[in-house]
Protein backbone atom coordinates (compact mmCIF):
# COMPACT_ATOMS: atom_id res chain seq x y z
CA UNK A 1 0.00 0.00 0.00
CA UNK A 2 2.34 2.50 0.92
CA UNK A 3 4.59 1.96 -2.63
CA UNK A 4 1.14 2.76 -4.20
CA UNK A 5 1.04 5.98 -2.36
CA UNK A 6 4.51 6.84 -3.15
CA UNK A 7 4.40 5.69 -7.02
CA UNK A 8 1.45 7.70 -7.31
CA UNK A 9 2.86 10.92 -5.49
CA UNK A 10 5.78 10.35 -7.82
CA UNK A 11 3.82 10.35 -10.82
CA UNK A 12 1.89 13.10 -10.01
CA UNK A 13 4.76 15.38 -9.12
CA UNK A 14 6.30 14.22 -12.54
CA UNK A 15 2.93 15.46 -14.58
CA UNK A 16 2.75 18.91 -12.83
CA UNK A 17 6.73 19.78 -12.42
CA UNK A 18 7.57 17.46 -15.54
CA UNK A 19 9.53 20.47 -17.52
CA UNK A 20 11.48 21.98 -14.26
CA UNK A 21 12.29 17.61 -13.47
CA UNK A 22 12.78 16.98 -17.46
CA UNK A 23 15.86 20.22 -17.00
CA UNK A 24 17.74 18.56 -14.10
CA UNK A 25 17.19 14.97 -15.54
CA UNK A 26 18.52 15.14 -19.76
CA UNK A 27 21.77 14.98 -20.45
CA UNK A 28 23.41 18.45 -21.24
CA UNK A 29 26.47 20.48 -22.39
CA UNK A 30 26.47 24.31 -21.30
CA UNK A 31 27.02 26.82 -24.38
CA UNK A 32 26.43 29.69 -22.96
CA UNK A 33 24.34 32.58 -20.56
CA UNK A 34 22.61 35.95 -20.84
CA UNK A 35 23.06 38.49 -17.90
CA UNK A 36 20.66 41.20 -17.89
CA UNK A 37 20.51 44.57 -16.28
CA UNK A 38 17.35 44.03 -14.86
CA UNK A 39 17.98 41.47 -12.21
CA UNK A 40 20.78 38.23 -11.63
CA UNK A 41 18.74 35.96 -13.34
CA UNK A 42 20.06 34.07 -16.28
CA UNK A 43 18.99 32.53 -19.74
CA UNK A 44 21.16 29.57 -19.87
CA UNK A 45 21.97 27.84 -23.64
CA UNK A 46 22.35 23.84 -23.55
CA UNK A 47 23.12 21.52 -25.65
CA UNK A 48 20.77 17.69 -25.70
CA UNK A 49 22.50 15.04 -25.82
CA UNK A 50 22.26 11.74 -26.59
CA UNK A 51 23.71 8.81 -24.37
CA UNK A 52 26.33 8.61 -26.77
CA UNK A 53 27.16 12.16 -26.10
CA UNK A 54 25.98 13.19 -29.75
CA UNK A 55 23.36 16.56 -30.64
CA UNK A 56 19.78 15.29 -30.71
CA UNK A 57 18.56 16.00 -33.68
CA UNK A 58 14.84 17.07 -32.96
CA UNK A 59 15.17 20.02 -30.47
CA UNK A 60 19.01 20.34 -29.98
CA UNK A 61 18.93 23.31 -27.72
CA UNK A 62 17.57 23.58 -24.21
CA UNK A 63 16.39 27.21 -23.33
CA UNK A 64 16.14 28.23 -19.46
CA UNK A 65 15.75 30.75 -16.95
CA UNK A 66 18.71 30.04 -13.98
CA UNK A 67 17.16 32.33 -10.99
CA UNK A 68 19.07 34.37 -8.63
CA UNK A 69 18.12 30.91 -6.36
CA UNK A 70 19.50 28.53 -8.41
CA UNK A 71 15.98 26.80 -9.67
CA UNK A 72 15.53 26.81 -13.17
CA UNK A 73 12.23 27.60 -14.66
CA UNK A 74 11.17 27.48 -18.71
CA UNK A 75 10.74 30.60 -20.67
CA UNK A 76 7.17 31.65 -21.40
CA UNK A 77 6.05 32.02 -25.09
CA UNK A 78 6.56 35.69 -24.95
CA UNK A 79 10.17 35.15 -23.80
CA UNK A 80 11.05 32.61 -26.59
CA UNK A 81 8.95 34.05 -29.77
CA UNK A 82 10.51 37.59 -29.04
CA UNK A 83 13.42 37.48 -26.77
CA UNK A 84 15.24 34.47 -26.13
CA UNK A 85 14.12 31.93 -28.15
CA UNK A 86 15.39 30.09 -31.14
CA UNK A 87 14.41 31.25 -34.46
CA UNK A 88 15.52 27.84 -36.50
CA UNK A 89 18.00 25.43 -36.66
CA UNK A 90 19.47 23.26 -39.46
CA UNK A 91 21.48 20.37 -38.97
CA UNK A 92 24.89 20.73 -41.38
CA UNK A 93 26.35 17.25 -39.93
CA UNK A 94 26.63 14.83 -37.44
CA UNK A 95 26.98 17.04 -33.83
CA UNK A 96 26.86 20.44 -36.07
CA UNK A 97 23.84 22.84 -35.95
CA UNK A 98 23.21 26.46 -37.23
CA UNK A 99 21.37 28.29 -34.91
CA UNK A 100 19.66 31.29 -35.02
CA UNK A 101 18.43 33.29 -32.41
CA UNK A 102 15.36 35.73 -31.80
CA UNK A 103 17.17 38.49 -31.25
CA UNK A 104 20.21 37.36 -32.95
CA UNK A 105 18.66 36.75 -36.06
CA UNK A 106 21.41 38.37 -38.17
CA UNK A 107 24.09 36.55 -36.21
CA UNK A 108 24.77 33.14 -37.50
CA UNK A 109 25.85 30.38 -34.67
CA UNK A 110 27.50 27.64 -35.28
CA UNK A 111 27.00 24.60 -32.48
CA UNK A 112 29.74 22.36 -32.89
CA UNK A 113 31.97 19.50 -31.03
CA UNK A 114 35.64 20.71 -30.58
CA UNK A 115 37.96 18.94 -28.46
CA UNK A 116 35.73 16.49 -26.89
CA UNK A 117 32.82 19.30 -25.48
CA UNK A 118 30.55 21.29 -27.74
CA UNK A 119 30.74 25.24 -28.42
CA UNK A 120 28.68 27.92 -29.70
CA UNK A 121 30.68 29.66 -32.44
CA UNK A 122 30.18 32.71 -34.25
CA UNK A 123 31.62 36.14 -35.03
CA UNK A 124 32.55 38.44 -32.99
CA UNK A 125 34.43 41.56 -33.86
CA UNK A 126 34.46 39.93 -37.48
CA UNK A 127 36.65 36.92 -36.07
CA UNK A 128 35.27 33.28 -35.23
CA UNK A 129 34.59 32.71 -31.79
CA UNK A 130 33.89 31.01 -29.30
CA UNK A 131 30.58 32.21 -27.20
CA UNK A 132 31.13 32.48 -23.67
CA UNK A 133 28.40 34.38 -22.67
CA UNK A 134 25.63 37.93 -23.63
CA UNK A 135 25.46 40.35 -21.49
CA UNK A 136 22.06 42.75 -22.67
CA UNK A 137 21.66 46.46 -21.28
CA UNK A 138 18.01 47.52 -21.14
CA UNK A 139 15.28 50.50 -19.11
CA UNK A 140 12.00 49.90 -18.67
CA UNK A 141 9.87 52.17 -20.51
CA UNK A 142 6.96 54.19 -19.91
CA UNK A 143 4.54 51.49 -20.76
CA UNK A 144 6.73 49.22 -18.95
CA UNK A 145 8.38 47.04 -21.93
CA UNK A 146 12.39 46.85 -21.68
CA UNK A 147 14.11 48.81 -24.18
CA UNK A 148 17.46 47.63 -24.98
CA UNK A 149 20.03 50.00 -24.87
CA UNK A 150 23.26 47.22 -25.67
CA UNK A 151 23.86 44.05 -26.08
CA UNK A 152 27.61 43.25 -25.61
CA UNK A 153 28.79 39.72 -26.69
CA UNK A 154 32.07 37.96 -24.77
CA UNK A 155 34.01 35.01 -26.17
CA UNK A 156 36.91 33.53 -27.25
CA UNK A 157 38.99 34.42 -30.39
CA UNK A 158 38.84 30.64 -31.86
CA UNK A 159 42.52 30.81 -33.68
CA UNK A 160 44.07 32.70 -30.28
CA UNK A 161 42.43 31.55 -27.53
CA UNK A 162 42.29 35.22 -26.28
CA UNK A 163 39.12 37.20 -24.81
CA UNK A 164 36.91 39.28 -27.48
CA UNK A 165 34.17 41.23 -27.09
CA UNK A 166 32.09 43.34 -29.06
CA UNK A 167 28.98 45.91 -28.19
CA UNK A 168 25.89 45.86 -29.97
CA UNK A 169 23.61 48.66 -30.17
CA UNK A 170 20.27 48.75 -31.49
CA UNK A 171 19.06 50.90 -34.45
């Protein structure tokens, strides 16, 4: 009796928290975040995985919030159709995607495995690199929608290993 109990709480749980339990339970590889002005909470970019450590090819990229707390919650359809989401991705070969963003859209990414762990790479400052992380500078405005003042992108240069950045500004 009591295993029925707990089966059943278990099953329930995994119905009403299934996307926050699905997070913590597939297999990842961290790309990289976006800070925000606003507050410390992040948008953290994943890779799936399969077992055998390869991209999955339905729905390679796993899109969360990371809050000041450390729980992760999913991004609400607002969030990912004008924000953070992902715009499309194509599949160029085995554990290599091009990605593009929402708000990246002119910003080709490349997600590739290099040197055993995967990497988000695209240009920055005109020179392949590795994506570390975004960092987006925004005010709330009258009507209380964030307008974004910068978005400044930090990586890796991917022939010298060195740190690049580059600021964004919107027209």
């Amino acid at each position: 009796m009591r295993w029925s109990i707990v089966i059943r709480a278990s099953l329930i749980l995994s119905f009403v928290f299934g996307s926050a339990f699905a997070l913590s339970l597939s297999k990842n590889d961290h790309l990289f975040f976006i800070e925000r002005s606003k507050n410390k909470h992040l948008v953290q970019y994943d890779v799936r995985l399969t077992e055998q450590d390869d991209i999955l090819d339905s729905n390679p990229l796993s899109v969360y919030w990371v809050l000041e707390n450390g729980r992760q919650r999913d991004l609400n359809l607002i969030q990912k159709t004008l924000a953070y989401g992902i715009d499309s991705y194509e599949r160029l070969e085995k554990n290599k995607f091009r990605v593009v963003f929402v708000a990246l859209k002119d910003r080709e990414v490349i997600v590739e495995k290099t040197k055993g762990s995967f990497r988000a790479v695209t240009a920055i400052n005109g020179k392949p690199s590795v994506l570390e992380r975004i960092y987006v500078e925004s005010r709330e405005s009258l009507i209380g929608l964030p307008r974004v003042l910068y978005v400044d992108l930090f990586g890796r240069s991917r022939e010298t290993g060195m740190p690049i950045q580059e600021r964004i500004t919107p027209r």
